[in-house]
PDB file of N, CA and C in Angstrom:
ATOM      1  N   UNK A   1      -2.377  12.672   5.723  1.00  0.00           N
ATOM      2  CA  UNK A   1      -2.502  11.237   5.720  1.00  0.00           C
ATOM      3  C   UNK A   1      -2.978  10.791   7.093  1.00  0.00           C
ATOM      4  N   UNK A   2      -3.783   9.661   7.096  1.00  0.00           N
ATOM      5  CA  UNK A   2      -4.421   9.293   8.424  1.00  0.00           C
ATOM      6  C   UNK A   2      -3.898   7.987   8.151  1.00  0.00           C
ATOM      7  N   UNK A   3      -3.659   7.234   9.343  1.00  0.00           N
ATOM      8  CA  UNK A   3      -3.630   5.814   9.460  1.00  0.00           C
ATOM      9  C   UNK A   3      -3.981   4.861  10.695  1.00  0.00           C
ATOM     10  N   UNK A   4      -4.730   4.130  10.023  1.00  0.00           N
ATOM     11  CA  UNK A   4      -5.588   3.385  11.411  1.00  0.00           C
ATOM     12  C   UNK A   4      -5.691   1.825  11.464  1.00  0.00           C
ATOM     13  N   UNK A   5      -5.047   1.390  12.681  1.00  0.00           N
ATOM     14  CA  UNK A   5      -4.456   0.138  12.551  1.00  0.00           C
ATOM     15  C   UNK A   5      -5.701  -0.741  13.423  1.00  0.00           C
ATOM     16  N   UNK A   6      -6.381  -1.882  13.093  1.00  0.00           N
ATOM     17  CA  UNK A   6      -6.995  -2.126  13.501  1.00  0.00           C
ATOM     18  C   UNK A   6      -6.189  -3.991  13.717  1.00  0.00           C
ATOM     19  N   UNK A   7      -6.582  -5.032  14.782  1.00  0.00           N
ATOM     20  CA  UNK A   7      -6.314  -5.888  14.970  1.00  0.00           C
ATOM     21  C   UNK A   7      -7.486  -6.969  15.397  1.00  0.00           C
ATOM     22  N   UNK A   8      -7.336  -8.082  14.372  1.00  0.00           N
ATOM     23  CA  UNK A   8      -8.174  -8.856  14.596  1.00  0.00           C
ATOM     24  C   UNK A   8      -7.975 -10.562  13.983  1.00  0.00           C
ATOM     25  N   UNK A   9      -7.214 -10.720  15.838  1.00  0.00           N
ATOM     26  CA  UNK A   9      -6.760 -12.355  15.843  1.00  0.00           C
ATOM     27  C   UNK A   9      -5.828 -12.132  15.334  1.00  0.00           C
ATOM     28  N   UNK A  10      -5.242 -12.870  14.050  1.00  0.00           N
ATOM     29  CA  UNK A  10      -4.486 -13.324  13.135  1.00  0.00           C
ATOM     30  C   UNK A  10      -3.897 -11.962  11.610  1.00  0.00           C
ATOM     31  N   UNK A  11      -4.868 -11.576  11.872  1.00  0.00           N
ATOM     32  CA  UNK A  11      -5.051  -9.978  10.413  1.00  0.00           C
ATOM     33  C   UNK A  11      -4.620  -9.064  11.152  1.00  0.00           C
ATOM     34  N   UNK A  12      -4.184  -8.231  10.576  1.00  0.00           N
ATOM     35  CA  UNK A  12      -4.553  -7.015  10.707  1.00  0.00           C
ATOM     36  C   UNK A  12      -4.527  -5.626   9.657  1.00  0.00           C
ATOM     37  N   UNK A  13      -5.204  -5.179  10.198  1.00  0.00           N
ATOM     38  CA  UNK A  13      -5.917  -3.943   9.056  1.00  0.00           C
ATOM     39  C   UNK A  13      -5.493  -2.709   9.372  1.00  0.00           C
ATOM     40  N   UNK A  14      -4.625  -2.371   7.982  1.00  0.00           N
ATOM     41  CA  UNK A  14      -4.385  -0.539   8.027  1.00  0.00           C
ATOM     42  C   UNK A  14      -5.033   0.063   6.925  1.00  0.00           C
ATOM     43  N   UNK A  15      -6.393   0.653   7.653  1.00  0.00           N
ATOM     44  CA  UNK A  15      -6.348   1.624   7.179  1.00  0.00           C
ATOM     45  C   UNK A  15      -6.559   2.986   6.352  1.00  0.00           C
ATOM     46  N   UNK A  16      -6.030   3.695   5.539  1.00  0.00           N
ATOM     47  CA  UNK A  16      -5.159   4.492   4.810  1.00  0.00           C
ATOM     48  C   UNK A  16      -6.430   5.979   4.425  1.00  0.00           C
ATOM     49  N   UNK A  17      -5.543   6.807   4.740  1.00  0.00           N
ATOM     50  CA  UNK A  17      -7.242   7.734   4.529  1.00  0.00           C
ATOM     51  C   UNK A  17      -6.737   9.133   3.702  1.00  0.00           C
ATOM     52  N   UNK A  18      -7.154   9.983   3.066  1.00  0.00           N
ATOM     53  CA  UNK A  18      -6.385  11.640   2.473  1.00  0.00           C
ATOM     54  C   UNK A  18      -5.453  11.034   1.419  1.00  0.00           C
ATOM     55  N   UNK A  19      -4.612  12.110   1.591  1.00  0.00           N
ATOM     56  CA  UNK A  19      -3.045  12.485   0.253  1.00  0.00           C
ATOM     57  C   UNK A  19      -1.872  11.327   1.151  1.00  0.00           C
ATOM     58  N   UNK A  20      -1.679  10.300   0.338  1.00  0.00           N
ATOM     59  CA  UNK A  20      -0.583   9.635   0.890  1.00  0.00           C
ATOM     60  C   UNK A  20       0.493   9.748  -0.095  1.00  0.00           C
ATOM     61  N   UNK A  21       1.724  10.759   0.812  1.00  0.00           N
ATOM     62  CA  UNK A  21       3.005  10.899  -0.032  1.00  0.00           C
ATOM     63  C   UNK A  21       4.042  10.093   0.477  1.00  0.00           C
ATOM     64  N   UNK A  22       5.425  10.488  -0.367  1.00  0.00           N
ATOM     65  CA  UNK A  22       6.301   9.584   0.197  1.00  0.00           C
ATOM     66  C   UNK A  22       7.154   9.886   1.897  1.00  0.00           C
ATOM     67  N   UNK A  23       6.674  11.110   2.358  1.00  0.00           N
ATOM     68  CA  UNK A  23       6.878  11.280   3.581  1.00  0.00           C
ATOM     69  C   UNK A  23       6.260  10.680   4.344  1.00  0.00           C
ATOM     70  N   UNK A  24       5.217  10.474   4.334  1.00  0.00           N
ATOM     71  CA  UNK A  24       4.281   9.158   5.307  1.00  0.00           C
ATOM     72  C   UNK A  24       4.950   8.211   5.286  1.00  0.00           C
ATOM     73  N   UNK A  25       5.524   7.359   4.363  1.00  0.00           N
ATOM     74  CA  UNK A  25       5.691   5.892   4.201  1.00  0.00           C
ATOM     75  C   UNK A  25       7.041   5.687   5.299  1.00  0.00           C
ATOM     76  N   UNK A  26       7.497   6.368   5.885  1.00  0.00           N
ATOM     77  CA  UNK A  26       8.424   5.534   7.012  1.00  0.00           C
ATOM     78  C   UNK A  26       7.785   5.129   7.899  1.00  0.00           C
ATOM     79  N   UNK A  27       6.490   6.144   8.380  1.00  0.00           N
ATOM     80  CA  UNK A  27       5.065   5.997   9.227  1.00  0.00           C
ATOM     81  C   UNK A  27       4.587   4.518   9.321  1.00  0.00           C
ATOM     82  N   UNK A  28       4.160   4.475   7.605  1.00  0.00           N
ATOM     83  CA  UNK A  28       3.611   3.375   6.788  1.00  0.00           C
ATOM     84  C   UNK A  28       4.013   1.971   7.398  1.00  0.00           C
ATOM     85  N   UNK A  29       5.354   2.542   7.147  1.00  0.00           N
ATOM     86  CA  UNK A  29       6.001   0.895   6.830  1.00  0.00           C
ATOM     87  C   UNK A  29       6.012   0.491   8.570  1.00  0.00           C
ATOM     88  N   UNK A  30       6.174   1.504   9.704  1.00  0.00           N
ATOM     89  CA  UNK A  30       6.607   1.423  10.976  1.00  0.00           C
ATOM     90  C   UNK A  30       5.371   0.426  11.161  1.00  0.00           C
ATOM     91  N   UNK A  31       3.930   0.747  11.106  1.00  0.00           N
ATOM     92  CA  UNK A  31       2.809   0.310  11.413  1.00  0.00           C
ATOM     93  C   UNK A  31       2.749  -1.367  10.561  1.00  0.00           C
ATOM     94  N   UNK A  32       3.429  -1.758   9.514  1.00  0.00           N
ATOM     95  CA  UNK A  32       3.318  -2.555   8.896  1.00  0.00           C
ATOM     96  C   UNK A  32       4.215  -3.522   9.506  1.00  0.00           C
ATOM     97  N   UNK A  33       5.017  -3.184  10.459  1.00  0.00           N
ATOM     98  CA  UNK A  33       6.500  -3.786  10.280  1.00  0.00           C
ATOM     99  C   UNK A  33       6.150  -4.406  11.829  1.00  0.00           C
ATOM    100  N   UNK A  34       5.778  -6.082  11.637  1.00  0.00           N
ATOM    101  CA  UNK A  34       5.346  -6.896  13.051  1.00  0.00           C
ATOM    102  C   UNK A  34       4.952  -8.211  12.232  1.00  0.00           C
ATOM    103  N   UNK A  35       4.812  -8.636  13.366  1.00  0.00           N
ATOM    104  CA  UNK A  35       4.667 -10.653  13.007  1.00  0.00           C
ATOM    105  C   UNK A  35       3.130 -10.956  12.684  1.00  0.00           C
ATOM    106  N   UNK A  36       2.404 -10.219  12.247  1.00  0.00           N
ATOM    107  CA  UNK A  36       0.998 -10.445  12.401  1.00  0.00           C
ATOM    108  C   UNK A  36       1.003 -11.437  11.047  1.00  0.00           C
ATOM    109  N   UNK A  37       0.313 -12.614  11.127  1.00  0.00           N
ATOM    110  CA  UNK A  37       0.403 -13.451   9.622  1.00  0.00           C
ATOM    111  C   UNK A  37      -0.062 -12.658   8.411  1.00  0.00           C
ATOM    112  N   UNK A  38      -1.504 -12.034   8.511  1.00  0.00           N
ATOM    113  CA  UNK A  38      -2.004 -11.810   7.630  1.00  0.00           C
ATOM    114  C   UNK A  38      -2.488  -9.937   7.357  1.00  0.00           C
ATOM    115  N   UNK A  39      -1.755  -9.342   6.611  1.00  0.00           N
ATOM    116  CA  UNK A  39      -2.003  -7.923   6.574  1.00  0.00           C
ATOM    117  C   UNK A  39      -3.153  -7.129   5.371  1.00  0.00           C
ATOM    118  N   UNK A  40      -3.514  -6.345   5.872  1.00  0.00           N
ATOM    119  CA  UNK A  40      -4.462  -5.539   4.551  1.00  0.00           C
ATOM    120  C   UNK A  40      -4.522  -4.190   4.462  1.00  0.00           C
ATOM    121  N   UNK A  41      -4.034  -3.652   3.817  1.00  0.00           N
ATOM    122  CA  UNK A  41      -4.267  -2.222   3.600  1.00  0.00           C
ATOM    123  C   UNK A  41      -5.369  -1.660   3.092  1.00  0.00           C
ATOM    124  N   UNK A  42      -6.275  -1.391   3.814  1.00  0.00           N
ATOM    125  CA  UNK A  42      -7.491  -0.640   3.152  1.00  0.00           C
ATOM    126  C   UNK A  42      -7.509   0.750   2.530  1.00  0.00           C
ATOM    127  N   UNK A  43      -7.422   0.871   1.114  1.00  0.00           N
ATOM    128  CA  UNK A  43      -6.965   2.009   0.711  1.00  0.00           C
ATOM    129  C   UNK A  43      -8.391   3.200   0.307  1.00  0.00           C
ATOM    130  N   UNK A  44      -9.890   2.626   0.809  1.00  0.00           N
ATOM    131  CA  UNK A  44     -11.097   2.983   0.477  1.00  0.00           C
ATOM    132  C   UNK A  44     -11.002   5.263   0.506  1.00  0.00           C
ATOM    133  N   UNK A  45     -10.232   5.035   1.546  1.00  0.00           N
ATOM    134  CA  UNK A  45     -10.618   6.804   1.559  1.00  0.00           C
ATOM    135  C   UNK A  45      -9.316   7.629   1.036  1.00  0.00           C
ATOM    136  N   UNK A  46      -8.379   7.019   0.395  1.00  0.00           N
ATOM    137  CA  UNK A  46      -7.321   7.537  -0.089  1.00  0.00           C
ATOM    138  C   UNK A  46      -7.818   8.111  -1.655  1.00  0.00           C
ATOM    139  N   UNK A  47      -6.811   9.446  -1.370  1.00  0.00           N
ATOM    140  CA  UNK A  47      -7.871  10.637  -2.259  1.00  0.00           C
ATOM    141  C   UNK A  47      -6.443  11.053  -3.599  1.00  0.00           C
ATOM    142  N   UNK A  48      -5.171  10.823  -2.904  1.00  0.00           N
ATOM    143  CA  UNK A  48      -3.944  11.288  -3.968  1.00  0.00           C
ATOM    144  C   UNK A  48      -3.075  10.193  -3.249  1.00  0.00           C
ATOM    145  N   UNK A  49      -1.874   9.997  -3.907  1.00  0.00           N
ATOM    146  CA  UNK A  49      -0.913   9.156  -3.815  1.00  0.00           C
ATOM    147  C   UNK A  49       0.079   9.826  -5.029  1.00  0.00           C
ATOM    148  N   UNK A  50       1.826   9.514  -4.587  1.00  0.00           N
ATOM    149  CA  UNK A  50       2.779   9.698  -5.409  1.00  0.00           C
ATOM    150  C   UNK A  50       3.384   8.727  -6.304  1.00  0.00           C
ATOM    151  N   UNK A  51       4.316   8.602  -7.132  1.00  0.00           N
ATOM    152  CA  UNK A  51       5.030   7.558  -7.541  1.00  0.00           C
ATOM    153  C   UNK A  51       5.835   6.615  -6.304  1.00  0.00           C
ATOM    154  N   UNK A  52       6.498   7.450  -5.438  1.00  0.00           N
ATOM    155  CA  UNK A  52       6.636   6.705  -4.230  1.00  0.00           C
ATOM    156  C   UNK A  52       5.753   5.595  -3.473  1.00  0.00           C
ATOM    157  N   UNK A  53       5.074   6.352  -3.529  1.00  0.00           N
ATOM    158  CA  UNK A  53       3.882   5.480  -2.483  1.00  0.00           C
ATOM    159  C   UNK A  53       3.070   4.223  -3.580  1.00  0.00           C
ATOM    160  N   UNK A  54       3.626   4.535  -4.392  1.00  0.00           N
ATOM    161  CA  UNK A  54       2.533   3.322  -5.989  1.00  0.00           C
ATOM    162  C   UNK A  54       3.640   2.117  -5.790  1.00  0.00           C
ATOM    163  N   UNK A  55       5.103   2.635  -5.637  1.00  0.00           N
ATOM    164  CA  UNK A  55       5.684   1.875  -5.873  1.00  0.00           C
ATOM    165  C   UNK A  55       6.070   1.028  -4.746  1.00  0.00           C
ATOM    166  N   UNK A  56       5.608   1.694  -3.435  1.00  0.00           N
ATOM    167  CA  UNK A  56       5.924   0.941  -2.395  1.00  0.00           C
ATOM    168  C   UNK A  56       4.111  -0.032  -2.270  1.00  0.00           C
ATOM    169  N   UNK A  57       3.119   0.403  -2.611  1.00  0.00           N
ATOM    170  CA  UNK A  57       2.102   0.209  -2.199  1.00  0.00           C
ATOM    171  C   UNK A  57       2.497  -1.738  -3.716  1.00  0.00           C
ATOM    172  N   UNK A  58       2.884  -1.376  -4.461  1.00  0.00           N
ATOM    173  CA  UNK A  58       3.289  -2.603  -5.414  1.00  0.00           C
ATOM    174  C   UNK A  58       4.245  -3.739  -4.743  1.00  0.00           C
ATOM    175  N   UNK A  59       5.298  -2.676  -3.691  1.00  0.00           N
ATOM    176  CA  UNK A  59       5.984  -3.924  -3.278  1.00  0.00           C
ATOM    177  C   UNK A  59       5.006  -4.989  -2.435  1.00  0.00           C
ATOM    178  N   UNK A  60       4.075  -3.785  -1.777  1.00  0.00           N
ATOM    179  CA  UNK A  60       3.834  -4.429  -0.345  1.00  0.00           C
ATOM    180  C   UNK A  60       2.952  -5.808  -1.285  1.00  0.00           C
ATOM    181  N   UNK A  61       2.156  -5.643  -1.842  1.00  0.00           N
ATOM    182  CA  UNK A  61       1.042  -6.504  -3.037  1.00  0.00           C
ATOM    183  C   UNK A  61       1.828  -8.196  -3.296  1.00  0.00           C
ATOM    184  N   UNK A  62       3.440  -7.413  -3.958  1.00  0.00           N
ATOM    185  CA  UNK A  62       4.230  -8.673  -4.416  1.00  0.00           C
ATOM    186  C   UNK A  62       4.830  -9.470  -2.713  1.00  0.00           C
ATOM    187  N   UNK A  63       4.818  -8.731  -2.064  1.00  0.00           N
ATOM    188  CA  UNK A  63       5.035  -9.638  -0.514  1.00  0.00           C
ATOM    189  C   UNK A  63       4.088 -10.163   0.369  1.00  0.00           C
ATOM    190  N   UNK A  64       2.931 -10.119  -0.288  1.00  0.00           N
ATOM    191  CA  UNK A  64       1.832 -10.945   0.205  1.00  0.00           C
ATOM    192  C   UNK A  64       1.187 -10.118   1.109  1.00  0.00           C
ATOM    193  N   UNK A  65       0.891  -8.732   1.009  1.00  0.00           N
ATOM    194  CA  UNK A  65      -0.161  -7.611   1.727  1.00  0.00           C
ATOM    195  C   UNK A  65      -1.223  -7.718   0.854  1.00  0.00           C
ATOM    196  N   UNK A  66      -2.474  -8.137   1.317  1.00  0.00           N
ATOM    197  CA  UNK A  66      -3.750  -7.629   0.697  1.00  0.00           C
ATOM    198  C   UNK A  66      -4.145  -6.108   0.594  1.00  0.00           C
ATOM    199  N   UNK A  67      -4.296  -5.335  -1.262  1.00  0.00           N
ATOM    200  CA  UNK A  67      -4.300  -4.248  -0.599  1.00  0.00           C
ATOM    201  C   UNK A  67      -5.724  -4.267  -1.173  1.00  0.00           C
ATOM    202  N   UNK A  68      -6.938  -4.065  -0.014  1.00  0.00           N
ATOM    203  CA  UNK A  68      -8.039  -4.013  -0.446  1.00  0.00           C
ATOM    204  C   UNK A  68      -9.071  -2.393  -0.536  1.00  0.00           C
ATOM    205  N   UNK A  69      -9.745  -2.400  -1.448  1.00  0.00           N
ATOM    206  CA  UNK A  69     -10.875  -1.088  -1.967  1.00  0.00           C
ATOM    207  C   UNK A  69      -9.897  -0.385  -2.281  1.00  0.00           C
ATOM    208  N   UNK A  70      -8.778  -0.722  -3.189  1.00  0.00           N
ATOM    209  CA  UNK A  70      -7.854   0.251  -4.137  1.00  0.00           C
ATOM    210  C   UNK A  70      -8.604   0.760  -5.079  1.00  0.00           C
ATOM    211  N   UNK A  71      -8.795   2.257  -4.822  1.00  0.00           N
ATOM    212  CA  UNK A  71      -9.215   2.977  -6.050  1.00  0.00           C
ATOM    213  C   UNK A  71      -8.657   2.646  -7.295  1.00  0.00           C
ATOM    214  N   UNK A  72      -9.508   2.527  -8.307  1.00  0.00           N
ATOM    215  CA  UNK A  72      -8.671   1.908  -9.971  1.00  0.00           C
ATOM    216  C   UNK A  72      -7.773   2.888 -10.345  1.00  0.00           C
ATOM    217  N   UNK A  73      -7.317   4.294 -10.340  1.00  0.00           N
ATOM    218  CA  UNK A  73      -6.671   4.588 -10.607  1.00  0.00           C
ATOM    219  C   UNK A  73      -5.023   4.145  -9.812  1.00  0.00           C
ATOM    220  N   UNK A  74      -4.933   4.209  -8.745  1.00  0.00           N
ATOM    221  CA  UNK A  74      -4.133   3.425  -8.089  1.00  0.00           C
ATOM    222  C   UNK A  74      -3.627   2.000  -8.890  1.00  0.00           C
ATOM    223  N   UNK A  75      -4.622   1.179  -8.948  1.00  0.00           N
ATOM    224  CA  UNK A  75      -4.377  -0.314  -9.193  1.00  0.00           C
ATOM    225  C   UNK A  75      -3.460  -0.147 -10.894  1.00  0.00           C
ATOM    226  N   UNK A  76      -4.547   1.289 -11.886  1.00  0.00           N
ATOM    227  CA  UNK A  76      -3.663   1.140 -12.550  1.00  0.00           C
ATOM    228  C   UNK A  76      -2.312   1.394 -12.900  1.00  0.00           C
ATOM    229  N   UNK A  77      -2.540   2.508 -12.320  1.00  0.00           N
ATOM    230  CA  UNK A  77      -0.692   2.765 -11.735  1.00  0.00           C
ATOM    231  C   UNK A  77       0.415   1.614 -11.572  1.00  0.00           C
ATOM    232  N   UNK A  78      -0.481   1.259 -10.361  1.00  0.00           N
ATOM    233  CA  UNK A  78       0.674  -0.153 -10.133  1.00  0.00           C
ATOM    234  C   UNK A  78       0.829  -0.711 -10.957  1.00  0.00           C
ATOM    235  N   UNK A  79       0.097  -1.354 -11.891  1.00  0.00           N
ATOM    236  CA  UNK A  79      -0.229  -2.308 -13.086  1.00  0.00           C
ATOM    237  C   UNK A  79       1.173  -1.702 -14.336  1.00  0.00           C
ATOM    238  N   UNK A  80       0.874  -0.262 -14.380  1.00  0.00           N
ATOM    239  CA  UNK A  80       2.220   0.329 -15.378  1.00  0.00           C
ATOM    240  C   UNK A  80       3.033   0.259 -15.056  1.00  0.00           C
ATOM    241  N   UNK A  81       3.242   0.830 -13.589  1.00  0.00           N
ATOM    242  CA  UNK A  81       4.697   0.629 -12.870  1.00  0.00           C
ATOM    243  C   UNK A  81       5.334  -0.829 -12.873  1.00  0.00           C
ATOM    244  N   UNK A  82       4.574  -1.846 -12.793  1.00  0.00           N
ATOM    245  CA  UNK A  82       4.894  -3.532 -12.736  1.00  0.00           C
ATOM    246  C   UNK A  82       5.471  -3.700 -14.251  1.00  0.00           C
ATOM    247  N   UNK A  83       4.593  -3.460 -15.345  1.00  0.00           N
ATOM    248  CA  UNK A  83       4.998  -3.502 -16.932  1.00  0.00           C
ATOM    249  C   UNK A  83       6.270  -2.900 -17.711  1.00  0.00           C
ATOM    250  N   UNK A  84       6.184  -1.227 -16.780  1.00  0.00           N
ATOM    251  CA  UNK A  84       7.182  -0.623 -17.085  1.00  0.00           C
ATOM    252  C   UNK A  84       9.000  -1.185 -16.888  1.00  0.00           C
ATOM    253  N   UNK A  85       8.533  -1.905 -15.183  1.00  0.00           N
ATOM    254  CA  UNK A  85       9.611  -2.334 -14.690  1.00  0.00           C
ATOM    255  C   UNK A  85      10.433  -3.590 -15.372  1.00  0.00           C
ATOM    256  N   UNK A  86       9.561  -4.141 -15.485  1.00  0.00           N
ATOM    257  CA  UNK A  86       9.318  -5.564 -16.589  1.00  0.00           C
ATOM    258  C   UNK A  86      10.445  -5.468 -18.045  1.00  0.00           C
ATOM    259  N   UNK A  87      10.092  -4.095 -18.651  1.00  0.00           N
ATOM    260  CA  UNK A  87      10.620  -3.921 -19.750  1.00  0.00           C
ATOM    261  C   UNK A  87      12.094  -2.933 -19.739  1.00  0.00           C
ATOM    262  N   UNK A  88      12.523  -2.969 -18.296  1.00  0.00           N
ATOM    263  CA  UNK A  88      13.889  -2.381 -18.201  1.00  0.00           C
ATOM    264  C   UNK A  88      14.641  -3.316 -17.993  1.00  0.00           C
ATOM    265  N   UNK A  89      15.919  -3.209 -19.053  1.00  0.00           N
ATOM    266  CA  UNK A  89      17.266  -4.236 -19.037  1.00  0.00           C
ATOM    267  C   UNK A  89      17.439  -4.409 -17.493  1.00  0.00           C
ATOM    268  N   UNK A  90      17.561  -5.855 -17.643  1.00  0.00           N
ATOM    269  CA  UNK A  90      18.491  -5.920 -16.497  1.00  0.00           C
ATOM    270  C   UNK A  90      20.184  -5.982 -16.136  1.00  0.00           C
TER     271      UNK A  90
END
């Protein structure tokens, strides 16, 4: 996993490159975790991802992270994981 934090003004941009598992994501979240208003995860060169990382990459989406050039398989993931979740008792 590669991650590359870029800053500009008000945004800022991670990113995301290779196999992102759920061992990265303390990484993840470290780089995410600051006052910047507006965040984006660029997911363009990400090649594998886990259920971990779908499900954190869903939270970040529902807390107002732009996650932009999500490969469709990704997006649909999230999309099941959101439906799936949906249809468990609460």
């Amino acid at each position: 996993m590669k991650i590359e934090k870029k800053l500009d003004g008000e945004r800022m941009i991670i990113s995301l490159a290779g196999r992102l598992g759920s061992g990265g994501l303390d990484e993840l979240k470290a780089q995410i975790a600051d006052n910047t208003k507006t965040k984006i995860l660029d997911l363009y060169e990400v090649t594998l991802v886990d259920v971990h990382v779908v499900r954190f990459l869903s939270s970040c989406e529902e807390a107002g992270i732009t996650l932009a050039r999500c490969p469709s398989y990704v997006r649909e993931w999230i999309l099941r994981e959101r439906a799936e979740g949906k249809e468990q008792p609460s």
